[in-house]
Protein backbone atom coordinates (compact mmCIF):
# COMPACT_ATOMS: atom_id res chain seq x y z
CA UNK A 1 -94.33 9.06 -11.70
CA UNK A 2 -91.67 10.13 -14.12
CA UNK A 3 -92.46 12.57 -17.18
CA UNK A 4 -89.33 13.01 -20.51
CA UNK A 5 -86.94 15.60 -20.04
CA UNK A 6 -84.77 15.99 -22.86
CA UNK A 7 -84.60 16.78 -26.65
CA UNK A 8 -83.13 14.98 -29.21
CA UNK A 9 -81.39 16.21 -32.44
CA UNK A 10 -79.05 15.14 -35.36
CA UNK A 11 -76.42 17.49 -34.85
CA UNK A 12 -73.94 15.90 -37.31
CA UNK A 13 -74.94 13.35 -40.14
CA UNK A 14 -74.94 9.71 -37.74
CA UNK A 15 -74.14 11.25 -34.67
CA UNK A 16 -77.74 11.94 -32.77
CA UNK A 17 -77.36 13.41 -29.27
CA UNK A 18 -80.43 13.95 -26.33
CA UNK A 19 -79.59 16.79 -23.91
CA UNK A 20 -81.14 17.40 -20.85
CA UNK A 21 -79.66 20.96 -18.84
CA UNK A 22 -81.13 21.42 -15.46
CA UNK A 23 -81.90 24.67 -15.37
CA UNK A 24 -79.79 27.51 -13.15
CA UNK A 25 -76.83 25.13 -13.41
CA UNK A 26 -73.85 24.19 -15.97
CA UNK A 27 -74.69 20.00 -15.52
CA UNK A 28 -75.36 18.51 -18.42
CA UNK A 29 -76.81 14.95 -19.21
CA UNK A 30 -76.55 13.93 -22.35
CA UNK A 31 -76.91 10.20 -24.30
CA UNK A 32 -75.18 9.38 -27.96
CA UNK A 33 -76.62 6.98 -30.44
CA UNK A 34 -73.46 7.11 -33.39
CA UNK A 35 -73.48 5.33 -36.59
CA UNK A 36 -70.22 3.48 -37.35
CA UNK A 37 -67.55 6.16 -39.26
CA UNK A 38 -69.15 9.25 -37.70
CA UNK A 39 -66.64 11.28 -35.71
CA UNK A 40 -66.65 13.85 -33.03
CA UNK A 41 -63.85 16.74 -33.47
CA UNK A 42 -61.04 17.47 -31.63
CA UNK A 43 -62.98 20.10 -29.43
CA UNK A 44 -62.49 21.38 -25.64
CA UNK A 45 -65.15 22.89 -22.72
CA UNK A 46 -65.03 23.97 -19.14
CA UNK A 47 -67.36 20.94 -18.13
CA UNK A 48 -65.11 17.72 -16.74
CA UNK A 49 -66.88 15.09 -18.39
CA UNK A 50 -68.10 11.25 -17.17
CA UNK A 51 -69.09 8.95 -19.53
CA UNK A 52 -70.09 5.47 -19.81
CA UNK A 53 -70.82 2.94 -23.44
CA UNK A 54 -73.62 1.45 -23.54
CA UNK A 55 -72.84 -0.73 -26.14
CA UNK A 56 -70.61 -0.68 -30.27
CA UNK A 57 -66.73 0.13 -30.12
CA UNK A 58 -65.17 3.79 -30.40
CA UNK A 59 -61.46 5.08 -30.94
CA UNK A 60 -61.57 7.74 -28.15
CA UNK A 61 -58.98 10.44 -28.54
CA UNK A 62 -57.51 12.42 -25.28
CA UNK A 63 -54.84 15.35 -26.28
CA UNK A 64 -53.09 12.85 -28.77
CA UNK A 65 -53.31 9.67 -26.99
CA UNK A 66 -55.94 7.08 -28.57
CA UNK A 67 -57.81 4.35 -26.16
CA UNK A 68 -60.35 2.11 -27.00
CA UNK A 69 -63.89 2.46 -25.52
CA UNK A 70 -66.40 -0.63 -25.62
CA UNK A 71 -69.28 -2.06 -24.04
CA UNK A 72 -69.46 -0.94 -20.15
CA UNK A 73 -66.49 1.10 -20.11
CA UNK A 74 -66.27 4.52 -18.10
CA UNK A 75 -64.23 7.32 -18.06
CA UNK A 76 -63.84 10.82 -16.55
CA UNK A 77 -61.87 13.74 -17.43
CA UNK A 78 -60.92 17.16 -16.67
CA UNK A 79 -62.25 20.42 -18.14
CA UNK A 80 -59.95 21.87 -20.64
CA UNK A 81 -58.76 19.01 -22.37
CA UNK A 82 -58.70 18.51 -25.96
CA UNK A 83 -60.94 15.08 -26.94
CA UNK A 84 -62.61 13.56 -30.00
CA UNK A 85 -64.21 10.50 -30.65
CA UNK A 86 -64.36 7.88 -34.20
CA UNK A 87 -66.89 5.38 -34.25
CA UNK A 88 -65.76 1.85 -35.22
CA UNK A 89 -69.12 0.46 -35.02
CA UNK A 90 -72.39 1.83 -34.30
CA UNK A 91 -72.51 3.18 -30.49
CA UNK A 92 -74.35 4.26 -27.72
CA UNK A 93 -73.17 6.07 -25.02
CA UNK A 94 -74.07 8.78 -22.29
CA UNK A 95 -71.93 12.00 -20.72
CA UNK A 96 -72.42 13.76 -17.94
CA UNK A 97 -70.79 17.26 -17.75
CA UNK A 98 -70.44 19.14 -14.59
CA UNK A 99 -68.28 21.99 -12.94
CA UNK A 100 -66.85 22.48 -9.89
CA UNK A 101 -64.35 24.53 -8.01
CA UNK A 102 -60.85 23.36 -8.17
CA UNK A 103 -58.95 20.70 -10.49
CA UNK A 104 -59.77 16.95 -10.33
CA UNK A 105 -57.18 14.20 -8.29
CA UNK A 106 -56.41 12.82 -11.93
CA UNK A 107 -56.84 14.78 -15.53
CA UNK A 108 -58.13 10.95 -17.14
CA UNK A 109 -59.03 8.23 -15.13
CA UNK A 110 -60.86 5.20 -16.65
CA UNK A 111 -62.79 2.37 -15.03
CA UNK A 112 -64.50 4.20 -12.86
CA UNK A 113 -66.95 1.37 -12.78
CA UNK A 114 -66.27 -2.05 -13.50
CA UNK A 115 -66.77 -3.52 -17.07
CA UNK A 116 -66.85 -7.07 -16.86
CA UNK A 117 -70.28 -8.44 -17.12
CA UNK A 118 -72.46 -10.16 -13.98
CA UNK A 119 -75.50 -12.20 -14.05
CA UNK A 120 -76.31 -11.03 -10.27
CA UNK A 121 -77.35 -7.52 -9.85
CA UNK A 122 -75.19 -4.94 -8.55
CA UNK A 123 -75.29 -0.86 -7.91
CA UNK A 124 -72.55 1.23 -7.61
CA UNK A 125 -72.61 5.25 -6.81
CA UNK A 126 -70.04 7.49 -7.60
CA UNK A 127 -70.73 11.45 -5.96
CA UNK A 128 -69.83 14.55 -8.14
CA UNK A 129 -69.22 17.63 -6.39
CA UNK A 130 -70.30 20.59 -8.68
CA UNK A 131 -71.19 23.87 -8.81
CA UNK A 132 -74.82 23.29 -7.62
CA UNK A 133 -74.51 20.95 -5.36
CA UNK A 134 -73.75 17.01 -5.00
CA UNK A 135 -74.51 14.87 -7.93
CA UNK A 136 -74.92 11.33 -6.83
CA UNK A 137 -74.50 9.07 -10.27
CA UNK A 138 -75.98 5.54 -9.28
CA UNK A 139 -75.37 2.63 -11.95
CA UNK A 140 -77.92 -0.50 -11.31
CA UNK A 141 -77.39 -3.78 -13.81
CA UNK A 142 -78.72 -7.07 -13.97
CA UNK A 143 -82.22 -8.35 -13.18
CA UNK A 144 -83.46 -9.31 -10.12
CA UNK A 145 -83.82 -7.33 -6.76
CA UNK A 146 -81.28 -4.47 -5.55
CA UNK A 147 -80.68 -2.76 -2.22
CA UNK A 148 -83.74 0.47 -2.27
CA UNK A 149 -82.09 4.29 -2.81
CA UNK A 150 -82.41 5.88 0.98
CA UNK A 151 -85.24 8.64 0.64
CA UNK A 152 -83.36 11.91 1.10
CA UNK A 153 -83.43 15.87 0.82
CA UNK A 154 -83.51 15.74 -3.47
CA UNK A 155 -83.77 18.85 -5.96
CA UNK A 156 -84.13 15.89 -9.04
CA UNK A 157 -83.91 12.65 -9.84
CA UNK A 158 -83.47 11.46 -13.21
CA UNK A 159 -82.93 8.13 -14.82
CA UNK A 160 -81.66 6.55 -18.31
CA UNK A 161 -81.68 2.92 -19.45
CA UNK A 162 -79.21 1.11 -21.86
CA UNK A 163 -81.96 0.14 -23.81
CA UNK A 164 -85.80 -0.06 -24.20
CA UNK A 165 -87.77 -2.48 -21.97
CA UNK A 166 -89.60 -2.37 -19.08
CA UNK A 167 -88.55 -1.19 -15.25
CA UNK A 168 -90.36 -1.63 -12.21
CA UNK A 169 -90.16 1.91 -10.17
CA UNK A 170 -91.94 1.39 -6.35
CA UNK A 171 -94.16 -1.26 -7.68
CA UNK A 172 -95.31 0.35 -10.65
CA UNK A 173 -94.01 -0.99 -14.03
CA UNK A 174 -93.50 1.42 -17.60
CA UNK A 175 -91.55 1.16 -20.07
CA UNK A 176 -88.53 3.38 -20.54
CA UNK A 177 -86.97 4.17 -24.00
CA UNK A 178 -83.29 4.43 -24.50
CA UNK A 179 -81.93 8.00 -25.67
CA UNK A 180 -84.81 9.64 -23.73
CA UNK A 181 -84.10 11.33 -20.61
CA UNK A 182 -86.47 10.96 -17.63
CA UNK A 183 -87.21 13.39 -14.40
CA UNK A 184 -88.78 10.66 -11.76
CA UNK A 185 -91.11 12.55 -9.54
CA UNK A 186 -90.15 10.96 -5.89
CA UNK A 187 -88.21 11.73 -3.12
CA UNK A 188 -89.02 9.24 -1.04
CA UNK A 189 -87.28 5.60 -1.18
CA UNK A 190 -86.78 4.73 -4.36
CA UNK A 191 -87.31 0.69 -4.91
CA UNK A 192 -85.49 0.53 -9.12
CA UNK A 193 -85.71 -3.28 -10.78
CA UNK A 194 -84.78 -3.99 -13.98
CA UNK A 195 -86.33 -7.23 -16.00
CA UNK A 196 -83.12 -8.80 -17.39
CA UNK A 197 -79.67 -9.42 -16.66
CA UNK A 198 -78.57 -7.35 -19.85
CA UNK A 199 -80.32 -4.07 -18.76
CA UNK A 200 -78.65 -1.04 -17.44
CA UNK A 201 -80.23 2.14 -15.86
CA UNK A 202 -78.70 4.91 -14.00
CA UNK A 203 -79.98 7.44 -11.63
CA UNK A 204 -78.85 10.88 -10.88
CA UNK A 205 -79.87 12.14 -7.61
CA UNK A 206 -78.91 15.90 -7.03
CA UNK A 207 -79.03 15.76 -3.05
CA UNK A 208 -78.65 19.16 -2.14
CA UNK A 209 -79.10 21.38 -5.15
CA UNK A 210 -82.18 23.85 -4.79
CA UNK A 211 -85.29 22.47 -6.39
CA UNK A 212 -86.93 23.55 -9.64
């Protein structure tokens, strides 16, 4: 059903990062578990980057311009723009980075999903257009049954959670691990419940990149 992906490694002191590449592309998953005080430099890549916080509180720094990132916040920015991060408390959150042809609508836009907390669940899907192909980022919170993910022409599916516990996949339930990056091995409808109201999973569906 699903196998681990990704590799994990301290690659400052507090700051541990999981990477997952898919191969013959420039799209890059990666999660963050940060210990309160650990910062990120001021650094810059070609990738525009989405993001999303799990949960803990960091001072996120665009060009010179400081916001505030908490629990269920999301963001997505252009390639080419100077960012750092400072932890106010420990954190964990996940990137995506992706390129495509052309510039986006905005440089920064935030709340890209919404951030105030439901006890229903709810899904929303936001596409990426990249170099490889469509990217289809699909957020699912809350416990309790949500609408099935349409079966369709898929080079990978893979799948994070906000933190450990169990998720029923198509009638079978495992448990998933936060930080760990799983490749589900389905292309057909894909039936995703989560146990509690407090979990958080999401799927990315490349739906027309070439299959590896």
């Amino acid at each position: 059903m699903m196998d681990i992906v990704s590799k994990t490694t301290e690659i400052r002191p507090g700051f541990v990062q999981t990477s997952y590449n898919r191969r013959g592309t420039r799209n890059i998953l990666l999660l963050f578990d940060v210990k309160r005080g650990a910062e990120l430099p001021h650094h810059k890549h070609v990738h525009h980057q989405f993001g999303y916080t799990f949960s803990g509180e960091y001072t996120f720094i665009i060009d010179d311009a400081h916001y505030h990132s908490g629990p269920r916040h999301s963001y997505l920015i252009e390639g080419d723009i100077y960012h750092s991060a400072i932890a106010l408390s420990d954190y964990y959150s996940m990137d995506f980075k992706f390129t495509a042809q052309g510039r986006l609508t905005e440089r920064v836009q935030f709340g890209l999903l919404p951030n105030t907390p439901r006890t229903n669940t709810e899904r929303r899907d936001i596409p990426f257009h990249t170099d490889s192909g469509t990217v289809l980022v699909r957020h699912l919170h809350g416990g309790g049954v949500a609408p099935p993910f349409a079966g369709t022409e898929l080079g990978e599916r893979l799948l994070v959670v906000s933190r450990d516990g169990d998720v029923t996949i198509n009638g079978t339930t495992e448990k998933f691990e936060a930080m760990k990056i799983y490749r589900l091995h389905t292309r057909d409808t894909l039936d995703v419940r989560l146990q509690s109201s407090d979990h958080e999973a999401f799927i990315y569906e490349c739906t027309d990149c070439e299959c590896v």
